[in-house]
C-alpha atoms as a PDB file:
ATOM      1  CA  UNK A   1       4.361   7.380  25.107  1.00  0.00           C
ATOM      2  CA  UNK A   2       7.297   7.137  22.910  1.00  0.00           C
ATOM      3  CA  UNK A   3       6.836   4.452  20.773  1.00  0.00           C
ATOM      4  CA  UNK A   4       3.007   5.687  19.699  1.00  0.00           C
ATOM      5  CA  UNK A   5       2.425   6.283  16.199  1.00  0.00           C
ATOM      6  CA  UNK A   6      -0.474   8.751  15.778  1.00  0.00           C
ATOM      7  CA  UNK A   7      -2.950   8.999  12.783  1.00  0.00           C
ATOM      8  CA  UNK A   8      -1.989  12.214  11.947  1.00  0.00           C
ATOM      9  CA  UNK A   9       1.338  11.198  11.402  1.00  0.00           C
ATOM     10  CA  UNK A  10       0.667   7.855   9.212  1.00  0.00           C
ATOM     11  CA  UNK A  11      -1.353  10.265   7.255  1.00  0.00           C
ATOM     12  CA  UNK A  12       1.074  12.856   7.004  1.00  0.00           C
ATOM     13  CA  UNK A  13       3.681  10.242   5.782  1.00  0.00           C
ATOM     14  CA  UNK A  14       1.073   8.878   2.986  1.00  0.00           C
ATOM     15  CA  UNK A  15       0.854  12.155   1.051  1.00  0.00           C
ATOM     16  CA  UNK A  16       4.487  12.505   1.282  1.00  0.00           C
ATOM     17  CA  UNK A  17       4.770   8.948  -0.687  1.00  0.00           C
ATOM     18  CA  UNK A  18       4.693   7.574  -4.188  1.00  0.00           C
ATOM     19  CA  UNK A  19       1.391   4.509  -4.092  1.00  0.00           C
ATOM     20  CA  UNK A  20       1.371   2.900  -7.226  1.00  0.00           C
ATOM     21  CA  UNK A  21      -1.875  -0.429  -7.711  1.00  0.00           C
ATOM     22  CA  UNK A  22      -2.227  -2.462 -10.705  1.00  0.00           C
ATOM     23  CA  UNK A  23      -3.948  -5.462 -10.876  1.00  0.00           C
ATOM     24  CA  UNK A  24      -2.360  -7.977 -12.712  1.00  0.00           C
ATOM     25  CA  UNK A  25      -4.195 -11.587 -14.728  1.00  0.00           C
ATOM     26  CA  UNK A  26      -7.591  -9.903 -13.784  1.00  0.00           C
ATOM     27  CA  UNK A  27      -6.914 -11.786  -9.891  1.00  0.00           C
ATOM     28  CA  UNK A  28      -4.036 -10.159  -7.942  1.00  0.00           C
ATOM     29  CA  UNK A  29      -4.202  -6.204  -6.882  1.00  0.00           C
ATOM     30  CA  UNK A  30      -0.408  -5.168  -6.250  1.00  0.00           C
ATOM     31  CA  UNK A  31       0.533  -2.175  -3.611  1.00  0.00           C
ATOM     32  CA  UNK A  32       3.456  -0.609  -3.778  1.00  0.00           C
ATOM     33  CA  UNK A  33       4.057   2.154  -1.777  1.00  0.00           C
ATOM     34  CA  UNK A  34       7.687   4.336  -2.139  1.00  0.00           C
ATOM     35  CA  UNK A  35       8.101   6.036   1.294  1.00  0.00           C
ATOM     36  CA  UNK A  36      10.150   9.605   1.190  1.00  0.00           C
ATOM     37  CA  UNK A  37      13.204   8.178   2.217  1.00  0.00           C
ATOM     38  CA  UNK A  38      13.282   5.666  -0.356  1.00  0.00           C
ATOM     39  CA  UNK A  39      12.137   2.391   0.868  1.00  0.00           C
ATOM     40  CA  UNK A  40       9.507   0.155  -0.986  1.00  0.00           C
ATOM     41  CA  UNK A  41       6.539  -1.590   0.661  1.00  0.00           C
ATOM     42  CA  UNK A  42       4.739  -3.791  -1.526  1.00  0.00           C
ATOM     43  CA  UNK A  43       1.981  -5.795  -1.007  1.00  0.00           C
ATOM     44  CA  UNK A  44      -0.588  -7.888  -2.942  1.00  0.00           C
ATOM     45  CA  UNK A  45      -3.701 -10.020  -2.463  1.00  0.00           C
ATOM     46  CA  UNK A  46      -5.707 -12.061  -4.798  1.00  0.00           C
ATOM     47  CA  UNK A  47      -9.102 -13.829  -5.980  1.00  0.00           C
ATOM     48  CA  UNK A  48      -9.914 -16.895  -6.309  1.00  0.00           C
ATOM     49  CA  UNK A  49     -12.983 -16.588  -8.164  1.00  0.00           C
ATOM     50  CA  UNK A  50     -12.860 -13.669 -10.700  1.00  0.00           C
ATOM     51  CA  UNK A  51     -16.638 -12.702  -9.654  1.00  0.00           C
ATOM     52  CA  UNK A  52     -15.612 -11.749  -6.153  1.00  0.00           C
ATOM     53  CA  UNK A  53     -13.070  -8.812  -7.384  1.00  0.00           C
END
């Protein structure tokens, strides 16, 4: 299988990249996550109800 993607190898990627989380207005939690060869994923996600953080 060519086009598999193993565990090992996600993992092995992750330790090799810069993760950075804040959470911003006491709601949103921001990702970002600077791979080795430079590209930025980001991601977010967010409450609407302060008590469910």
């Amino acid at each position: 299988m060519k086009n598999t993607v193993t565990k090992r190898q996600i993992d092995e990627l992750l330790e090799k990249s810069e993760i950075k989380v804040e959470t911003v207005y006491d709601k949103v939690t921001i990702v970002n996550c600077k791979l080795p060869n430079g590209f930025v994923i980001t991601e977010s996600s967010g409450a609407d109800d302060k008590r469910r953080l």
